[in-house]
C-alpha atoms as a PDB file:
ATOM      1  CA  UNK A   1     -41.861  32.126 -29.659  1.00  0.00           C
ATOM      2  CA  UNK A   2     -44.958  30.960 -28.568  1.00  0.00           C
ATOM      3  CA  UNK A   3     -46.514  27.330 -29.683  1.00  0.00           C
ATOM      4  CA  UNK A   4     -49.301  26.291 -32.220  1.00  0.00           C
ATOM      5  CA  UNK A   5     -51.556  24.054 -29.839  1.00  0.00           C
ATOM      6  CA  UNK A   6     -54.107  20.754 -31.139  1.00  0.00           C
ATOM      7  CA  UNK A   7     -56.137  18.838 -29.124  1.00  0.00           C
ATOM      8  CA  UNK A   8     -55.752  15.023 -29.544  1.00  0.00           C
ATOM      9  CA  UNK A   9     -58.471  12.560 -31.196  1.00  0.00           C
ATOM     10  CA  UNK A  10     -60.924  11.327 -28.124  1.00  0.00           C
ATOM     11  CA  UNK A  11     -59.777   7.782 -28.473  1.00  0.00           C
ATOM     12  CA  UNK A  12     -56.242   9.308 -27.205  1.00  0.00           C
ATOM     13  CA  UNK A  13     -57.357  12.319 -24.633  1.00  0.00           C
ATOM     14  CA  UNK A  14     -56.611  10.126 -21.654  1.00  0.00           C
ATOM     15  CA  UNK A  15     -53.307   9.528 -22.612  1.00  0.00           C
ATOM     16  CA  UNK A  16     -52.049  13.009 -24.559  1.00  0.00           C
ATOM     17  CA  UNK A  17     -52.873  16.269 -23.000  1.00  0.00           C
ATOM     18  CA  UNK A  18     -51.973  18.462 -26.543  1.00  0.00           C
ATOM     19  CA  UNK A  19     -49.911  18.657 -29.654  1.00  0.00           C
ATOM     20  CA  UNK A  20     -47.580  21.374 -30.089  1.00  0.00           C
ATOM     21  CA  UNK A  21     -45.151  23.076 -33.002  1.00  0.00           C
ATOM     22  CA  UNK A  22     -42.751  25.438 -32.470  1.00  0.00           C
ATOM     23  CA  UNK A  23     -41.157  27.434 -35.150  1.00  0.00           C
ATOM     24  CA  UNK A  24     -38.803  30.183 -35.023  1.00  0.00           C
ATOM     25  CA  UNK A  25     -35.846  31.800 -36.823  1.00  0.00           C
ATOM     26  CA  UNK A  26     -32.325  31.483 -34.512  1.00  0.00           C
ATOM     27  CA  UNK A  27     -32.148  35.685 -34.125  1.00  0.00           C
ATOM     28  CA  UNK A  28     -35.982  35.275 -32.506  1.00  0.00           C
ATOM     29  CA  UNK A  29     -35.201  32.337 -30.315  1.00  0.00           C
ATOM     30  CA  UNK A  30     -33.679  33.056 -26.679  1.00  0.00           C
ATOM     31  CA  UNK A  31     -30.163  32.024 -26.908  1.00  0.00           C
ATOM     32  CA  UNK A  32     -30.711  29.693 -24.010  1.00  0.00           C
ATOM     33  CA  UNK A  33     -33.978  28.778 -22.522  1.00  0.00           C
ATOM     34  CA  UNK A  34     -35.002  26.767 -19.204  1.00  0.00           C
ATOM     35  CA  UNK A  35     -37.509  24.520 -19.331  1.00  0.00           C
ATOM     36  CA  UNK A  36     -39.135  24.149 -15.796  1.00  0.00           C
ATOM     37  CA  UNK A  37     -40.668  20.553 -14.838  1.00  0.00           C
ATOM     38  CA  UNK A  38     -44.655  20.806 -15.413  1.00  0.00           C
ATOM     39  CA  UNK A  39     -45.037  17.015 -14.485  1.00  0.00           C
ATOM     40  CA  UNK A  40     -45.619  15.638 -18.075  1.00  0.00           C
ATOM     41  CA  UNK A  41     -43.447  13.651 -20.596  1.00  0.00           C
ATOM     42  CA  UNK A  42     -43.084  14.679 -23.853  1.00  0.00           C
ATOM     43  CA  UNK A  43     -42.426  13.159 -26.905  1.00  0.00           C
ATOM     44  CA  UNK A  44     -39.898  15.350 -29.293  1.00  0.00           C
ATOM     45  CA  UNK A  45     -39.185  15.739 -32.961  1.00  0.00           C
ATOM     46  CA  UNK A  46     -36.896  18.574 -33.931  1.00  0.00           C
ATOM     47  CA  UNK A  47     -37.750  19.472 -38.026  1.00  0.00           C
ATOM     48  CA  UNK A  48     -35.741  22.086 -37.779  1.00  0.00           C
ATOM     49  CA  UNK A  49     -32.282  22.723 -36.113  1.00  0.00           C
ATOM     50  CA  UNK A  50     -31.210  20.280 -33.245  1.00  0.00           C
ATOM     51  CA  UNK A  51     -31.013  21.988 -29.947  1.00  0.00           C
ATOM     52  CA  UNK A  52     -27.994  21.647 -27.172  1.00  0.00           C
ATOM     53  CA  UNK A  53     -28.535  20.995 -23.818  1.00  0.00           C
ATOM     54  CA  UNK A  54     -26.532  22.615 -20.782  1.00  0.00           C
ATOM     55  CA  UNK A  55     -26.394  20.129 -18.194  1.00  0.00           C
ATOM     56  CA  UNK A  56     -25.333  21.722 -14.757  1.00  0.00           C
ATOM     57  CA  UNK A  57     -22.111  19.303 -14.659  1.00  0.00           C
ATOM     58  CA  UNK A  58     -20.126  18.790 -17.785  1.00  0.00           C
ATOM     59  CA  UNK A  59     -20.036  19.672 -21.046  1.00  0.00           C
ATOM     60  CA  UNK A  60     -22.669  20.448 -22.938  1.00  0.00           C
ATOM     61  CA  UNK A  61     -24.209  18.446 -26.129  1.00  0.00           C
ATOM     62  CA  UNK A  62     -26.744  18.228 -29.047  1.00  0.00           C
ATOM     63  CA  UNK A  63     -29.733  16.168 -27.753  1.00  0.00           C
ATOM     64  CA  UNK A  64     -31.402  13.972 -30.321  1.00  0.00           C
ATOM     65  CA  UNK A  65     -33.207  14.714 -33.551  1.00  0.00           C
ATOM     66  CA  UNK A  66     -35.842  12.827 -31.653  1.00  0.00           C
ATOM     67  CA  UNK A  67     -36.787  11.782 -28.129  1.00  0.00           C
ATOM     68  CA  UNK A  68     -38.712  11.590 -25.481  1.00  0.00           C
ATOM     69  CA  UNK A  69     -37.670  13.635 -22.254  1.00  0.00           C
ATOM     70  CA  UNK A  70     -38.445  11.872 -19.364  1.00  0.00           C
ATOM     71  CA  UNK A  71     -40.061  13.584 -16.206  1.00  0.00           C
ATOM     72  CA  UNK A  72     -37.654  16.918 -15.139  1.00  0.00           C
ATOM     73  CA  UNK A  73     -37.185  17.552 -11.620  1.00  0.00           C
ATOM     74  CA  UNK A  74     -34.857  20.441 -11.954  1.00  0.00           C
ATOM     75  CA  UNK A  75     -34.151  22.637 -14.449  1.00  0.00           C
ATOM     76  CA  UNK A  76     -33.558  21.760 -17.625  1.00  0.00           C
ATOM     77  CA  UNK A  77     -31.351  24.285 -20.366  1.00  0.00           C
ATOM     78  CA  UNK A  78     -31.833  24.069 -23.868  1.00  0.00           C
ATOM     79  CA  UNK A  79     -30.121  25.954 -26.636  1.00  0.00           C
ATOM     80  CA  UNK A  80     -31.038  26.465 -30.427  1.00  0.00           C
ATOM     81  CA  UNK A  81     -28.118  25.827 -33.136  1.00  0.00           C
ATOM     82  CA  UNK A  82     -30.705  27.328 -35.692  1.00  0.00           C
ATOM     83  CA  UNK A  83     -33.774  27.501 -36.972  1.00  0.00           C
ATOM     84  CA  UNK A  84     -36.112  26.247 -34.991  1.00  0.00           C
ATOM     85  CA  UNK A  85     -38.828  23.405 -36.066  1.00  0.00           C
ATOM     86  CA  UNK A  86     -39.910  21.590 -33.486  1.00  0.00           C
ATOM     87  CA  UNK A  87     -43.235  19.402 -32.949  1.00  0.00           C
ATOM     88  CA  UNK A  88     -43.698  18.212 -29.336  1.00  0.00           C
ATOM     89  CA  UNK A  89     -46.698  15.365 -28.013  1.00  0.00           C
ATOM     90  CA  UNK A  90     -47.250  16.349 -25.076  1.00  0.00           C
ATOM     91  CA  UNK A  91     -49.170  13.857 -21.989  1.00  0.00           C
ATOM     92  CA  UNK A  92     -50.598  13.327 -19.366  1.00  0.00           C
ATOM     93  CA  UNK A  93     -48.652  12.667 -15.915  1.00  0.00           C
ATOM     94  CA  UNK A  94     -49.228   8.991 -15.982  1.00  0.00           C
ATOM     95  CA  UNK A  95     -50.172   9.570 -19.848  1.00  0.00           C
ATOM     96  CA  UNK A  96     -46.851   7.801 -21.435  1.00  0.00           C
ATOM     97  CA  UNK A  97     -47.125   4.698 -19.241  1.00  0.00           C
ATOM     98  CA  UNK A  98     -49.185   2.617 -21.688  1.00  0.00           C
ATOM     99  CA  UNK A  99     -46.462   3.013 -24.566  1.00  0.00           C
ATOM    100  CA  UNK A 100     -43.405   2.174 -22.813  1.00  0.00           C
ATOM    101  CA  UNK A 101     -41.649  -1.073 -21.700  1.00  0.00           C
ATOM    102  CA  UNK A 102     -39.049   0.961 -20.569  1.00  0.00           C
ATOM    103  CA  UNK A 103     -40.169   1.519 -16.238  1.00  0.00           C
ATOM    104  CA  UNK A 104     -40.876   5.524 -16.055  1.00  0.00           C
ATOM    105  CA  UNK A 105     -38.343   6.399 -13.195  1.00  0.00           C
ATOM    106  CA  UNK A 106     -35.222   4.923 -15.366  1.00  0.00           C
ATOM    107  CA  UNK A 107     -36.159   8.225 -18.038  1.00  0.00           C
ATOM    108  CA  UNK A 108     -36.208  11.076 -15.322  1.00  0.00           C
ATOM    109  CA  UNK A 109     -34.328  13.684 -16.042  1.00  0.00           C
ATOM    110  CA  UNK A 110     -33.212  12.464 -19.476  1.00  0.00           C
ATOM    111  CA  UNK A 111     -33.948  12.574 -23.086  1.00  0.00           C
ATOM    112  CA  UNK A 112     -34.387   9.135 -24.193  1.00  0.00           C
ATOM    113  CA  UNK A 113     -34.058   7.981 -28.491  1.00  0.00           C
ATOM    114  CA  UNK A 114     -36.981   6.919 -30.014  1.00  0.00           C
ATOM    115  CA  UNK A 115     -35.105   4.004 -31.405  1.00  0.00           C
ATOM    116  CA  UNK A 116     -34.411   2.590 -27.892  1.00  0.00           C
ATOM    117  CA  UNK A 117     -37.649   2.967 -27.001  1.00  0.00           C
ATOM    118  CA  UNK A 118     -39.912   1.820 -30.010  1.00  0.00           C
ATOM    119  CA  UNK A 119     -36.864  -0.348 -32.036  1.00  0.00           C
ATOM    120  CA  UNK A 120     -37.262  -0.006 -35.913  1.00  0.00           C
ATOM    121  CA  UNK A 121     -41.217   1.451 -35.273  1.00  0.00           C
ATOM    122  CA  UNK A 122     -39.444   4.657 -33.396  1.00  0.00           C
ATOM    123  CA  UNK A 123     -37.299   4.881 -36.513  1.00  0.00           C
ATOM    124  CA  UNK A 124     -40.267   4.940 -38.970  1.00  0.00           C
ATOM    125  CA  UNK A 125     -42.387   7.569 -36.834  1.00  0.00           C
ATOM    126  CA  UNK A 126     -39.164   9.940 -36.843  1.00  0.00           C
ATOM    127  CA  UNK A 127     -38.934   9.426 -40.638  1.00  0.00           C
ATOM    128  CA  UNK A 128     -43.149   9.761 -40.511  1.00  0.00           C
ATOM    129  CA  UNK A 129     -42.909  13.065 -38.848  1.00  0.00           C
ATOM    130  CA  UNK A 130     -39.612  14.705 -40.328  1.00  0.00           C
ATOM    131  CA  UNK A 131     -40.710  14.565 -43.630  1.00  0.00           C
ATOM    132  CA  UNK A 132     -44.373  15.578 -42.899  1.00  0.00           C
ATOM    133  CA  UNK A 133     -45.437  19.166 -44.812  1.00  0.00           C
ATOM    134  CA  UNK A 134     -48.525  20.232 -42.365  1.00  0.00           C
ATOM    135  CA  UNK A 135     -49.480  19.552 -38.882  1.00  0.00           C
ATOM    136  CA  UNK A 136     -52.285  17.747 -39.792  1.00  0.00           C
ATOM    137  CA  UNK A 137     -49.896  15.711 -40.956  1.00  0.00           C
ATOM    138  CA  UNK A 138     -47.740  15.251 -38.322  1.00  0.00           C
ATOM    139  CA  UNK A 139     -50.613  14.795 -36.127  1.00  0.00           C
ATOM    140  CA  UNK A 140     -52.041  12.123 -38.451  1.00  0.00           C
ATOM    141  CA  UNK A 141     -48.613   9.778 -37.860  1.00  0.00           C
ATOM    142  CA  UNK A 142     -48.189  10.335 -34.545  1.00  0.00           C
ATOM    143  CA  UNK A 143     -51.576   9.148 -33.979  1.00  0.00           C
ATOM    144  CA  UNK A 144     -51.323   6.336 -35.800  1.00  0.00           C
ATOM    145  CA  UNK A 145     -48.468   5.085 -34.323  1.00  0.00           C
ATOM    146  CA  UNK A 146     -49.578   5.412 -30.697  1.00  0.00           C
ATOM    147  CA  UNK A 147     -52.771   3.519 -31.669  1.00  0.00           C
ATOM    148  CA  UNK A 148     -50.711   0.639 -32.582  1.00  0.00           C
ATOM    149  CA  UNK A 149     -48.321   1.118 -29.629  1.00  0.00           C
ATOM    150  CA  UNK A 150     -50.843   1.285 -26.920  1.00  0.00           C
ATOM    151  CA  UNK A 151     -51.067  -1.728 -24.571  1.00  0.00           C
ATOM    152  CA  UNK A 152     -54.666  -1.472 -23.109  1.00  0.00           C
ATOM    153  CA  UNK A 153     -53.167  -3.495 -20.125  1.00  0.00           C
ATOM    154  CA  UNK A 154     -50.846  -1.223 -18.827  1.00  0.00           C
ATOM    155  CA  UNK A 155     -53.212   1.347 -18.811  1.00  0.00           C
ATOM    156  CA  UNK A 156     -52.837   3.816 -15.852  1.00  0.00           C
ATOM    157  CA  UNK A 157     -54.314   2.961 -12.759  1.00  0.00           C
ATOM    158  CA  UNK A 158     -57.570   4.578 -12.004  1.00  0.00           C
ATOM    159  CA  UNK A 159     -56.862   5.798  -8.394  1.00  0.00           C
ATOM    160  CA  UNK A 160     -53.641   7.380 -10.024  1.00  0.00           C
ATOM    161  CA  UNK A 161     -55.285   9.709 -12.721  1.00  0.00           C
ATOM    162  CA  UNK A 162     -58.451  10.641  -9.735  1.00  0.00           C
ATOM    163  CA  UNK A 163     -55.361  11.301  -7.472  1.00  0.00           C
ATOM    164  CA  UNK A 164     -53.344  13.587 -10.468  1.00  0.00           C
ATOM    165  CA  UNK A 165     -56.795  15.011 -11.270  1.00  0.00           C
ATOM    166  CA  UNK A 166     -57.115  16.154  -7.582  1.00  0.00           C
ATOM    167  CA  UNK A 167     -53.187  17.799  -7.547  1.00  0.00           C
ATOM    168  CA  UNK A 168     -54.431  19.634 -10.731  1.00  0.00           C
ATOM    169  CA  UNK A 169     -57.587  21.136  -9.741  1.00  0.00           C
ATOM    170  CA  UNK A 170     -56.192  21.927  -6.743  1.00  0.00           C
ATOM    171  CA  UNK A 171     -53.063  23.517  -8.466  1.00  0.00           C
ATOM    172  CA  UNK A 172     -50.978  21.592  -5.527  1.00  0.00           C
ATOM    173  CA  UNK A 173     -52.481  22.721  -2.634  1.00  0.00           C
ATOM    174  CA  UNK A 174     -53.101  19.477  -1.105  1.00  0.00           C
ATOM    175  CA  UNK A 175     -51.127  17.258   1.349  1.00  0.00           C
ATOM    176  CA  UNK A 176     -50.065  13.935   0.290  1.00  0.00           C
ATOM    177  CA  UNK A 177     -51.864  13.329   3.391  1.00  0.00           C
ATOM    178  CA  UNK A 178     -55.409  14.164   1.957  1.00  0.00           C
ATOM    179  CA  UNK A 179     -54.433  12.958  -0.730  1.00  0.00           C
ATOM    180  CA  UNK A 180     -53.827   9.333   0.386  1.00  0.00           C
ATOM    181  CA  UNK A 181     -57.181   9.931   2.821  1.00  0.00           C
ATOM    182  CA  UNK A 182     -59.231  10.566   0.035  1.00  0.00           C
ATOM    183  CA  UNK A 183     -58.785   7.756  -1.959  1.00  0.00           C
ATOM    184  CA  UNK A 184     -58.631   5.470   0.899  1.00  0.00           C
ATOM    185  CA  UNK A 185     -54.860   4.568   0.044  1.00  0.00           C
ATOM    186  CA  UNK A 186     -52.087   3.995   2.631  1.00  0.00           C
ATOM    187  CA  UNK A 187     -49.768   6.688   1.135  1.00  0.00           C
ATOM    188  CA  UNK A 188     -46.582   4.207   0.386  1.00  0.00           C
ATOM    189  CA  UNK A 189     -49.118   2.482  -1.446  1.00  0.00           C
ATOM    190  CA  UNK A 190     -49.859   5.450  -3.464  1.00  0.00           C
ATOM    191  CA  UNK A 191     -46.464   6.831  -3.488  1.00  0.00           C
ATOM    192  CA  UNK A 192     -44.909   3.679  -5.373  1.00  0.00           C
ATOM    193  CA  UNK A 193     -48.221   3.901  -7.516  1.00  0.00           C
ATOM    194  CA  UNK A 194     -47.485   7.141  -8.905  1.00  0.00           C
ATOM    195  CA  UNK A 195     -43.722   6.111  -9.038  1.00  0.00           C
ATOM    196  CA  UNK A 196     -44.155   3.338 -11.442  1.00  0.00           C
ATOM    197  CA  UNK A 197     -46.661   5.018 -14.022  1.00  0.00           C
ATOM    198  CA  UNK A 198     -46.057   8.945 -13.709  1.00  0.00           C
ATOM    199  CA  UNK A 199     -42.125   8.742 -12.736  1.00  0.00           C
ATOM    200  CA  UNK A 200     -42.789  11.719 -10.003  1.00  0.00           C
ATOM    201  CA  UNK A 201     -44.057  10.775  -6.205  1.00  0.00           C
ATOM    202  CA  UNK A 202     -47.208  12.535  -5.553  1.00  0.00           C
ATOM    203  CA  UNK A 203     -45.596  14.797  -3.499  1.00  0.00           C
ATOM    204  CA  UNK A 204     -43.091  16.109  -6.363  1.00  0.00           C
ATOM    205  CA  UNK A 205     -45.776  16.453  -8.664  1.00  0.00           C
ATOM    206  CA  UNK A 206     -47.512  18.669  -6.262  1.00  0.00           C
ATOM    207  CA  UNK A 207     -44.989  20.839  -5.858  1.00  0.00           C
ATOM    208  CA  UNK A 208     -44.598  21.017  -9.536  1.00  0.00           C
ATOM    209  CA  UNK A 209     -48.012  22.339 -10.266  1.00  0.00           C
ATOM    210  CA  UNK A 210     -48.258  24.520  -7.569  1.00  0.00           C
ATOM    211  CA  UNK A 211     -44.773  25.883  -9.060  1.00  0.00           C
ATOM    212  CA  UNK A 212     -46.404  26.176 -12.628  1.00  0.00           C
ATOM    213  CA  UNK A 213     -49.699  27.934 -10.669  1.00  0.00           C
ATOM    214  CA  UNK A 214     -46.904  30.378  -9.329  1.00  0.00           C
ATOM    215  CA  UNK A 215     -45.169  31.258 -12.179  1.00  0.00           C
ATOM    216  CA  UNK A 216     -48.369  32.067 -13.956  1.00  0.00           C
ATOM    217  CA  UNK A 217     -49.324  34.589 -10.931  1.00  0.00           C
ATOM    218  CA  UNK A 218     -45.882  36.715 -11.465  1.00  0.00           C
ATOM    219  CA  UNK A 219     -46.691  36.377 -15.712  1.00  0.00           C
ATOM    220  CA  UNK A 220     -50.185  37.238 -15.408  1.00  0.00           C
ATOM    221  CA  UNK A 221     -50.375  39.950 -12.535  1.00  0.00           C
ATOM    222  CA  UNK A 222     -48.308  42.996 -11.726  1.00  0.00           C
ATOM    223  CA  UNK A 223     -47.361  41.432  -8.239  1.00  0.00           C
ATOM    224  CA  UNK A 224     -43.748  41.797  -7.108  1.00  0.00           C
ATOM    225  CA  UNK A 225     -44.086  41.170  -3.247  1.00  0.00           C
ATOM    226  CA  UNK A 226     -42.752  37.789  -3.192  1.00  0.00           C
ATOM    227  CA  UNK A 227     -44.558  37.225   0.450  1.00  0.00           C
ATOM    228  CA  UNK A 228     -47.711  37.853  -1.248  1.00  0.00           C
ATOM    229  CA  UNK A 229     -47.318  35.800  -3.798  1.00  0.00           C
ATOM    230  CA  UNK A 230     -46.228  33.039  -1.678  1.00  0.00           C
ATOM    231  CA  UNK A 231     -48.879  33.064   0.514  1.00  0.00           C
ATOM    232  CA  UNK A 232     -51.342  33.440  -2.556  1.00  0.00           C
ATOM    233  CA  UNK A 233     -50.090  29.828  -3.568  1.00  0.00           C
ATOM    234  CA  UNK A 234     -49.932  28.449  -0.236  1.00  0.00           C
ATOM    235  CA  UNK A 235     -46.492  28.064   0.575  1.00  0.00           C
ATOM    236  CA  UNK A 236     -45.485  27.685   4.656  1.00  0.00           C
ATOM    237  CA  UNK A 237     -43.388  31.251   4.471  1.00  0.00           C
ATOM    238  CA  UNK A 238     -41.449  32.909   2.274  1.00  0.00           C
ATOM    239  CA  UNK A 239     -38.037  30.844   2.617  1.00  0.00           C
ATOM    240  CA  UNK A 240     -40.268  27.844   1.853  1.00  0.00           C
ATOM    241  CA  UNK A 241     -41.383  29.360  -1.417  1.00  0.00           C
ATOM    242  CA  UNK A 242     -37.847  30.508  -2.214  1.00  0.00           C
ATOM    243  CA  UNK A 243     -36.508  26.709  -1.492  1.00  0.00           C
ATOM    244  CA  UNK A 244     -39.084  24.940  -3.982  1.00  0.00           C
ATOM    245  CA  UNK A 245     -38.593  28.031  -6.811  1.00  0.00           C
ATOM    246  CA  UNK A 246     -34.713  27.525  -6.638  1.00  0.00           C
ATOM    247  CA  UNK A 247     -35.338  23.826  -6.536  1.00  0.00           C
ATOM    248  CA  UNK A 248     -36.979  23.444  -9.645  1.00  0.00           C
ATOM    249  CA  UNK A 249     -36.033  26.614 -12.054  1.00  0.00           C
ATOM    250  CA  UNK A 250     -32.208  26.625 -10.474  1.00  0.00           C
ATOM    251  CA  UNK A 251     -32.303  30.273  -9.663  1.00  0.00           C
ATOM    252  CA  UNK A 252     -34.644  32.711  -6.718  1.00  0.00           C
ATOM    253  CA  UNK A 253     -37.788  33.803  -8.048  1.00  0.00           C
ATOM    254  CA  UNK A 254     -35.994  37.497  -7.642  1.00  0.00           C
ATOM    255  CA  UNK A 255     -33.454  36.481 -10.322  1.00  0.00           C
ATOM    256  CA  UNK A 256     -35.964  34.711 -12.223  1.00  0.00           C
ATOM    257  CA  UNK A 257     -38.598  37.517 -12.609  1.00  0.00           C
ATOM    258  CA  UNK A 258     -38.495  39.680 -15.774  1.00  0.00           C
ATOM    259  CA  UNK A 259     -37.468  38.574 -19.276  1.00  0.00           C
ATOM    260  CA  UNK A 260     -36.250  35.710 -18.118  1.00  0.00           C
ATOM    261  CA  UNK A 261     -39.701  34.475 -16.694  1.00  0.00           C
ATOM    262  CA  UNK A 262     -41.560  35.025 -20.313  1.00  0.00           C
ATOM    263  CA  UNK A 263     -38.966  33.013 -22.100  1.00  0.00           C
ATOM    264  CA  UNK A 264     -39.240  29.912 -19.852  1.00  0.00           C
ATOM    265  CA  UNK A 265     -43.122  30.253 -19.983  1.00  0.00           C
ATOM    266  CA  UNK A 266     -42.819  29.508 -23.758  1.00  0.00           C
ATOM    267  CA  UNK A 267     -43.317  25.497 -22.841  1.00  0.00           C
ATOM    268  CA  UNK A 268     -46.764  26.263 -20.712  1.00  0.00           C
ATOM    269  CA  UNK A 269     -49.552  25.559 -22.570  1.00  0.00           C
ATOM    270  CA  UNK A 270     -51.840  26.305 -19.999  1.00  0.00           C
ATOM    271  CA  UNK A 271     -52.956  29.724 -20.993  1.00  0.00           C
END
């Protein structure tokens, strides 16, 4: 199951990073799937099927026709009760901040209604999208709607996206140290920055992307020595690289690697 990807109008490329729609009949669909963090928010409308989540304590449940899922700093389990239909917005780290009155940190970890978020707007855009025949379509609302939604003065701090365009390029090889030195920030100061419009500390984020640089390495090359790999992405030693992987995907990259890998890679874009 792999996603149909759309760039977003220029007026909104600071703010969305891609569109994406997922379809796929229940017998094609991994029964359960993990979606690692990647250090965006996404925005969630489920045409098809709804989809249960697994949390690690308690019960499972159906997540919401529509939501937004907040920033994920573990693992989080999905599975499909069906079909699945699925178009997903997709933004930047500190891309969602201008659209929400809601502060960033209170959505971590969680899938949040579009009704508490937008009121009776978050209601029509669900309707907008449900009943929309095409992508263009669907892309065509959605845009729309965040047009009117975006408040130009909460837009993200400038020494934030410099500072998130740094941990990308340098797919998380950089201390928060450097980080803070090179834009001539005290690092609290930047820490409760990127806490208030990205939801993730700098240094979380970090380790997120160089996660998502890792996990590409084991999906893209035939390389199975985990020290190699480790030190290929920078981390300390190999018990260091172990500690973040199990952190963030709930399981050691040994148990992780295989079919298991490929089916959580289904939400990473970056190809």
């Amino acid at each position: 199951m792999k996603p149909t990807i759309h760039s977003p109008s220029s007026d909104l490329v600071d703010f969305v990073m891609s569109y994406w729609t997922l379809e796929s009949s229940q017998d094609l669909t991994p029964t359960k799937n993990t979606i690692i963090p990647d250090g965006t928010m996404k925005l969630i409308f489920h045409f098809g099927d709804l989809y249960k989540h697994h949390p690690k304590t308690g019960n499972s449940f159906l997540l919401p026709r529509c939501f937004l899922i907040g920033q994920l700093t573990q693992p989080y389990i999905v599975e499909p009760t069906g079909i699945t239909g699925t178009f997903i917005v997709r933004f930047h780290p500190n891309g969602f901040l201008p659209f929400t009155s809601i502060p960033i940190h209170q959505m971590e970890n969680t899938a949040v209604p579009l009704h508490k978020l937008f009121g009776e707007k978050g209601m029509e855009i669900e309707n907008d999208i449900l009943t929309a025949s095409s992508n263009s379509e669907r892309i065509h609302h959605i845009e729309s709607f965040l047009r009117t939604q975006l408040n130009t003065e909460e837009v993200a701090d400038r020494i934030v996206k410099a500072a998130i365009e740094t941990i990308a390029t340098t797919n998380g090889h950089i201390s928060i140290h450097e980080l803070s030195k090179q834009r001539n920030l005290n690092r609290r100061i930047l820490s409760r920055k990127f806490s208030s419009s990205v939801g993730l500390s700098p240094k979380q984020l970090s380790k997120i992307v160089r996660l998502q640089a890792t996990l590409k390495t084991l999906l893209h090359k035939k390389e199975t020595k985990l020290t190699q790999v480790a030190l290929e992405n920078s981390y300390f030693d190999q018990a260091h690289f172990i500690k973040d992987f199990k952190e963030f995907t709930g399981v050691t990259p040994k148990e992780f690697y295989g079919n298991s890998l490929k089916m959580s890679l289904i939400f990473d874009s970056q190809k």
